[in-house]
PDB file of N, CA and C in Angstrom:
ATOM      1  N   UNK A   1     -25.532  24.823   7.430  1.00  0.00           N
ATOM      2  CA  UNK A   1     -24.729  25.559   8.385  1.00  0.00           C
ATOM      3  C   UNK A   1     -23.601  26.262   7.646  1.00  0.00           C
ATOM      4  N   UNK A   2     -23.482  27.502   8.311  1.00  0.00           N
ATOM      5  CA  UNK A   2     -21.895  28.326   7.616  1.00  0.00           C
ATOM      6  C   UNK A   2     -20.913  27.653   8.272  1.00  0.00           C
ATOM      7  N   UNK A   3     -19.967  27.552   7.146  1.00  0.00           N
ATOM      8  CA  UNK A   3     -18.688  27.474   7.677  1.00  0.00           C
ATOM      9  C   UNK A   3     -17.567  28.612   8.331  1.00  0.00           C
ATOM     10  N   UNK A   4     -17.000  27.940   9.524  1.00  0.00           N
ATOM     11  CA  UNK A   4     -16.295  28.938  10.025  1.00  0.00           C
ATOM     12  C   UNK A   4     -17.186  29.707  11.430  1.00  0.00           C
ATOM     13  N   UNK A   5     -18.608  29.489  11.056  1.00  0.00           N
ATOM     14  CA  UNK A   5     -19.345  29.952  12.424  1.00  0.00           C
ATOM     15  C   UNK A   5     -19.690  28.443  13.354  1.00  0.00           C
ATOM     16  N   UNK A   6     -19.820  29.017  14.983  1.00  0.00           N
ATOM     17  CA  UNK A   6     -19.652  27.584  15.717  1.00  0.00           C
ATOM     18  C   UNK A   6     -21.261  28.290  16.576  1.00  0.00           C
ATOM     19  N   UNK A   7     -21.925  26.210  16.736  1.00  0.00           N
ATOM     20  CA  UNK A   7     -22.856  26.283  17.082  1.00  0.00           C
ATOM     21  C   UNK A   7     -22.981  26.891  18.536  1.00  0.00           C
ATOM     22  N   UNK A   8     -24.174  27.290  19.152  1.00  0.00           N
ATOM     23  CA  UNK A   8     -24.847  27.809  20.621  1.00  0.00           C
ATOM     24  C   UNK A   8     -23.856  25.823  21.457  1.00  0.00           C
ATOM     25  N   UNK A   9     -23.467  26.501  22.682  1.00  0.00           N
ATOM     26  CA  UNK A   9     -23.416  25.647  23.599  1.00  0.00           C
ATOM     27  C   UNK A   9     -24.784  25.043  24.206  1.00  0.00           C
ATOM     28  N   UNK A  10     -25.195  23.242  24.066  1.00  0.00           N
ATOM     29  CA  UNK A  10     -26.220  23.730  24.380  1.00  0.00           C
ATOM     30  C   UNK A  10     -27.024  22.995  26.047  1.00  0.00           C
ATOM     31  N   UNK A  11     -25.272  23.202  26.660  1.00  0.00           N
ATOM     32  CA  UNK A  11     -25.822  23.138  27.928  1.00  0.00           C
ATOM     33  C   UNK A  11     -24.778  21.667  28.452  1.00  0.00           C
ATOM     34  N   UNK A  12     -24.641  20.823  27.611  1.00  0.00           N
ATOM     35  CA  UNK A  12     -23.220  19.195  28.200  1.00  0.00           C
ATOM     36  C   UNK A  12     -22.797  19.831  28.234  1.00  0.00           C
ATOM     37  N   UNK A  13     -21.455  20.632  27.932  1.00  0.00           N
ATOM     38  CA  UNK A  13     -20.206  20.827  28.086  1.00  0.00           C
ATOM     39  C   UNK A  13     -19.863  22.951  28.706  1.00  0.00           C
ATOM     40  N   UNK A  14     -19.112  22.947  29.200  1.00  0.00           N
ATOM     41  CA  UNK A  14     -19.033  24.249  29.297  1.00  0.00           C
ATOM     42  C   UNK A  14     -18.131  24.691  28.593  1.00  0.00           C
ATOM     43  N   UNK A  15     -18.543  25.920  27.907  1.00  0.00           N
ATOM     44  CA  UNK A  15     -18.012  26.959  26.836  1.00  0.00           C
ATOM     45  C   UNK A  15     -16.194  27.047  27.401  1.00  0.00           C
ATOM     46  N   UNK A  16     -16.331  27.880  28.288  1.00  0.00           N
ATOM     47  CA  UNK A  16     -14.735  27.810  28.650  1.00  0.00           C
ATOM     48  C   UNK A  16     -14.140  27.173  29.450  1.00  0.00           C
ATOM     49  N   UNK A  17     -14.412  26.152  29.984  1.00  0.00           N
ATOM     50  CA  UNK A  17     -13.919  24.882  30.445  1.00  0.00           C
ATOM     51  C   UNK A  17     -13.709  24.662  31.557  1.00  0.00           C
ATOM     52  N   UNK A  18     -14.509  25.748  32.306  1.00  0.00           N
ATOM     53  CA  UNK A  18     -14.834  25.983  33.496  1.00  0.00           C
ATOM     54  C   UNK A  18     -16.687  25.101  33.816  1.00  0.00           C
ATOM     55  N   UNK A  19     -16.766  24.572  34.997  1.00  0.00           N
ATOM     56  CA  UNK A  19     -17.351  23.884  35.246  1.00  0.00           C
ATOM     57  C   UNK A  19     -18.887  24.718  35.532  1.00  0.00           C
ATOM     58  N   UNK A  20     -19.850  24.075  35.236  1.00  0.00           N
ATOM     59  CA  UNK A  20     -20.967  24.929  34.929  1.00  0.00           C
ATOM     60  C   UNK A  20     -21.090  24.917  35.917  1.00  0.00           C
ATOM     61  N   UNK A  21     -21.704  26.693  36.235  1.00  0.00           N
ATOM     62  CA  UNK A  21     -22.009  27.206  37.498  1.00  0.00           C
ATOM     63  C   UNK A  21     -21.355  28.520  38.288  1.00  0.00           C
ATOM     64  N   UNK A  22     -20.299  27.764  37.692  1.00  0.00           N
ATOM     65  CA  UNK A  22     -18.695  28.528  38.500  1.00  0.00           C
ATOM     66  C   UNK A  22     -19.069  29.991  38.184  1.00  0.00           C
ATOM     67  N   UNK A  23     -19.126  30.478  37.328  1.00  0.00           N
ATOM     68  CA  UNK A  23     -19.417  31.969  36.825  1.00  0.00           C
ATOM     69  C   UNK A  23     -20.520  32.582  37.839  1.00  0.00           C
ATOM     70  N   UNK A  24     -21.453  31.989  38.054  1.00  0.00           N
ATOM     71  CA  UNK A  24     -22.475  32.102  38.550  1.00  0.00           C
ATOM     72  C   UNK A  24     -22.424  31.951  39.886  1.00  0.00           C
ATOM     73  N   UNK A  25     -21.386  31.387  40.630  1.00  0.00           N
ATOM     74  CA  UNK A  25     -21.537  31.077  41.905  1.00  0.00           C
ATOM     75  C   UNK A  25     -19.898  32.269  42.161  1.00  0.00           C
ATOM     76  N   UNK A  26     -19.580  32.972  41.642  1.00  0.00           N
ATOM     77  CA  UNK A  26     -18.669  33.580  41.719  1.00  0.00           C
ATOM     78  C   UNK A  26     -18.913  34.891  41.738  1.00  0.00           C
ATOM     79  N   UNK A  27     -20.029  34.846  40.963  1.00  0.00           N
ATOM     80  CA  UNK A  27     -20.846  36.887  40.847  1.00  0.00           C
ATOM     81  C   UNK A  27     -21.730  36.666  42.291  1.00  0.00           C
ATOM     82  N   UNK A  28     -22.026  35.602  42.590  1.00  0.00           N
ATOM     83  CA  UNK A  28     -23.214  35.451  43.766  1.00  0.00           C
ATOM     84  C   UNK A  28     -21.979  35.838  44.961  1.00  0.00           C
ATOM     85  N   UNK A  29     -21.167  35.096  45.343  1.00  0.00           N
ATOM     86  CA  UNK A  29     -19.753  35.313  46.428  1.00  0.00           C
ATOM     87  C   UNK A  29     -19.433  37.059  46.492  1.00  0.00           C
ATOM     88  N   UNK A  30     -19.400  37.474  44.804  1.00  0.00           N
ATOM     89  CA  UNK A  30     -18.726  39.027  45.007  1.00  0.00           C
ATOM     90  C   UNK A  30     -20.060  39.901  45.950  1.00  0.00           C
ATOM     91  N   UNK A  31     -21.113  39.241  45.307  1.00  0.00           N
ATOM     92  CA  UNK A  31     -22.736  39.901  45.444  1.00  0.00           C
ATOM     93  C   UNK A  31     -22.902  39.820  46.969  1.00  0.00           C
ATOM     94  N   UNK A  32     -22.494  38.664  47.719  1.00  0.00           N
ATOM     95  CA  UNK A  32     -22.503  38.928  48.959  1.00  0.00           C
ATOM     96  C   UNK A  32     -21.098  39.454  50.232  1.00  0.00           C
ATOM     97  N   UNK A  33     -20.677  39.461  49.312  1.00  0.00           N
ATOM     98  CA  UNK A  33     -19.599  40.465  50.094  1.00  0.00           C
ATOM     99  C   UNK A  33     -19.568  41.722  50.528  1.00  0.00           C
ATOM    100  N   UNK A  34     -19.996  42.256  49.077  1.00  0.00           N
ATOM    101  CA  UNK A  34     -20.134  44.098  48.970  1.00  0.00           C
ATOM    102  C   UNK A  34     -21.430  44.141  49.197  1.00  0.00           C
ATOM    103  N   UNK A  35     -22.553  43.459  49.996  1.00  0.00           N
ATOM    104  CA  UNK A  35     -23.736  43.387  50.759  1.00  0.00           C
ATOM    105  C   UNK A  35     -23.266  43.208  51.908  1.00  0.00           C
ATOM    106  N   UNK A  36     -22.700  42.708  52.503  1.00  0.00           N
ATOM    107  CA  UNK A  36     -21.973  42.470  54.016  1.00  0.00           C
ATOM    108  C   UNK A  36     -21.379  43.632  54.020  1.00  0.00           C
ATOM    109  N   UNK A  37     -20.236  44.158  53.284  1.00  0.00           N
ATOM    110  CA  UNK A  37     -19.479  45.512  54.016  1.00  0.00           C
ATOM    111  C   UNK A  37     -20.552  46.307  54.075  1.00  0.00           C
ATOM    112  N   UNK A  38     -20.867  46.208  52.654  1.00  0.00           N
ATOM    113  CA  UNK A  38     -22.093  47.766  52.563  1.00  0.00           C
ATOM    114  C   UNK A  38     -23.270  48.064  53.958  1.00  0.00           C
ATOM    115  N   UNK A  39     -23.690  46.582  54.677  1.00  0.00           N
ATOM    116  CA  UNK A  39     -24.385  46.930  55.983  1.00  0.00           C
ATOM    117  C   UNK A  39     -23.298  47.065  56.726  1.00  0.00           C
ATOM    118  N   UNK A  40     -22.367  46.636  56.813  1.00  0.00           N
ATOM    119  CA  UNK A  40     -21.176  47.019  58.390  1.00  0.00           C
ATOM    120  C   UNK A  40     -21.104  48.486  58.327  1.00  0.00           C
ATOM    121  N   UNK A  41     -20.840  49.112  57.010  1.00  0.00           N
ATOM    122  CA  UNK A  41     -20.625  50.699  57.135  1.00  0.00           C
ATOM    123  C   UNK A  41     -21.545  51.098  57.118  1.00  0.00           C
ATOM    124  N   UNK A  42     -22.574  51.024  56.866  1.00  0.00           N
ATOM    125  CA  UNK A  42     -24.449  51.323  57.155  1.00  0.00           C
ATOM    126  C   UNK A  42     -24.614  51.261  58.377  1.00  0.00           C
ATOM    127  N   UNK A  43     -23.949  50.455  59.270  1.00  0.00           N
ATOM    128  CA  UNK A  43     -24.120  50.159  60.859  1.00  0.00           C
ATOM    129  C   UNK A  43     -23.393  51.437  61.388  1.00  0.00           C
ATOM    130  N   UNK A  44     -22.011  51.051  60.869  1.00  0.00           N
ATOM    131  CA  UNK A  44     -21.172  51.735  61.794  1.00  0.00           C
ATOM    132  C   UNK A  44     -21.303  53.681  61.911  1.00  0.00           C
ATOM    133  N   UNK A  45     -22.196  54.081  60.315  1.00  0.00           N
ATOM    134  CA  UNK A  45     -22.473  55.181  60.063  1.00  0.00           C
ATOM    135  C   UNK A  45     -23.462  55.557  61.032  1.00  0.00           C
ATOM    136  N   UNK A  46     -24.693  54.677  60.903  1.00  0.00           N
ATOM    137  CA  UNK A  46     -25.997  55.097  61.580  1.00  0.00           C
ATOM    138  C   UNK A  46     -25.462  54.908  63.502  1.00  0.00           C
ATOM    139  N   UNK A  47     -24.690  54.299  64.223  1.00  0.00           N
ATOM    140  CA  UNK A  47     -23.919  54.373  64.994  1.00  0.00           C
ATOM    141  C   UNK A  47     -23.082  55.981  65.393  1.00  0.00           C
ATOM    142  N   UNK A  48     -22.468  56.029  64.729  1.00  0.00           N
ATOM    143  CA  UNK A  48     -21.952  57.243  64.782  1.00  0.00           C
ATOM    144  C   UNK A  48     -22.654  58.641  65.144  1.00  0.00           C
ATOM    145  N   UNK A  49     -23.288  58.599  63.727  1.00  0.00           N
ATOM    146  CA  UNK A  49     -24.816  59.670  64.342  1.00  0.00           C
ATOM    147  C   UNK A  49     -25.222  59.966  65.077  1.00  0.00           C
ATOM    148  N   UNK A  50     -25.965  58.341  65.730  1.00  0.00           N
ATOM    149  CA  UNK A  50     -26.327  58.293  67.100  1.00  0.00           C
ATOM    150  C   UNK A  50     -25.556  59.018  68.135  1.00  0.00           C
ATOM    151  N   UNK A  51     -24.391  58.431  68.050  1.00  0.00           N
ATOM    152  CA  UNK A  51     -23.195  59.262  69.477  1.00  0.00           C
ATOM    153  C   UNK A  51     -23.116  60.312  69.311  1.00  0.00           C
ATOM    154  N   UNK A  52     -22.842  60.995  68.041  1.00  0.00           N
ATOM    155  CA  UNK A  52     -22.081  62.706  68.071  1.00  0.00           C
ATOM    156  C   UNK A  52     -23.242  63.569  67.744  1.00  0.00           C
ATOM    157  N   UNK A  53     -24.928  62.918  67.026  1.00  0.00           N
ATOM    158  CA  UNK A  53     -25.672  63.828  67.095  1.00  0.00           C
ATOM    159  C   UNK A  53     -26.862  64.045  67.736  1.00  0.00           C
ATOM    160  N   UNK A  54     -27.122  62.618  68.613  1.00  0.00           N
ATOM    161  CA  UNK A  54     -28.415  62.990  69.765  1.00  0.00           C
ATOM    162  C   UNK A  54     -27.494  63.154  70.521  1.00  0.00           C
ATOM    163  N   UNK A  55     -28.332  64.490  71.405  1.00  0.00           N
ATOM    164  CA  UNK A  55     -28.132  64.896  72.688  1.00  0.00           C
ATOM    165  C   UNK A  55     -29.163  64.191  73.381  1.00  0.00           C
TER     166      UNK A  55
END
């Protein structure tokens, strides 16, 4: 092994000392958020339409 280089994590302990997962369950939370607004304004657009452009 070189010195001065550090081994692969390889799965006990977490790299930044954050509890495994957390990263992952945190992009999933953002992932369903900006999926929730993104249909409310998808609603509220296709809504709109409806009213101001069928006669």
């Amino acid at each position: 092994m070189t010195t001065g280089m550090t081994m692969a994590n390889d799965g006990n302990e977490p790299a930044n000392g954050t509890t495994p997962g957390t990263n992952h369950r945190q992009t999933y939370d953002s992932f369903m958020t900006v999926t929730k607004w993104a249909v409310i304004l998808i609603a509220i657009a296709l809504i709109l339409l409806a009213v101001f452009l069928v006669r």
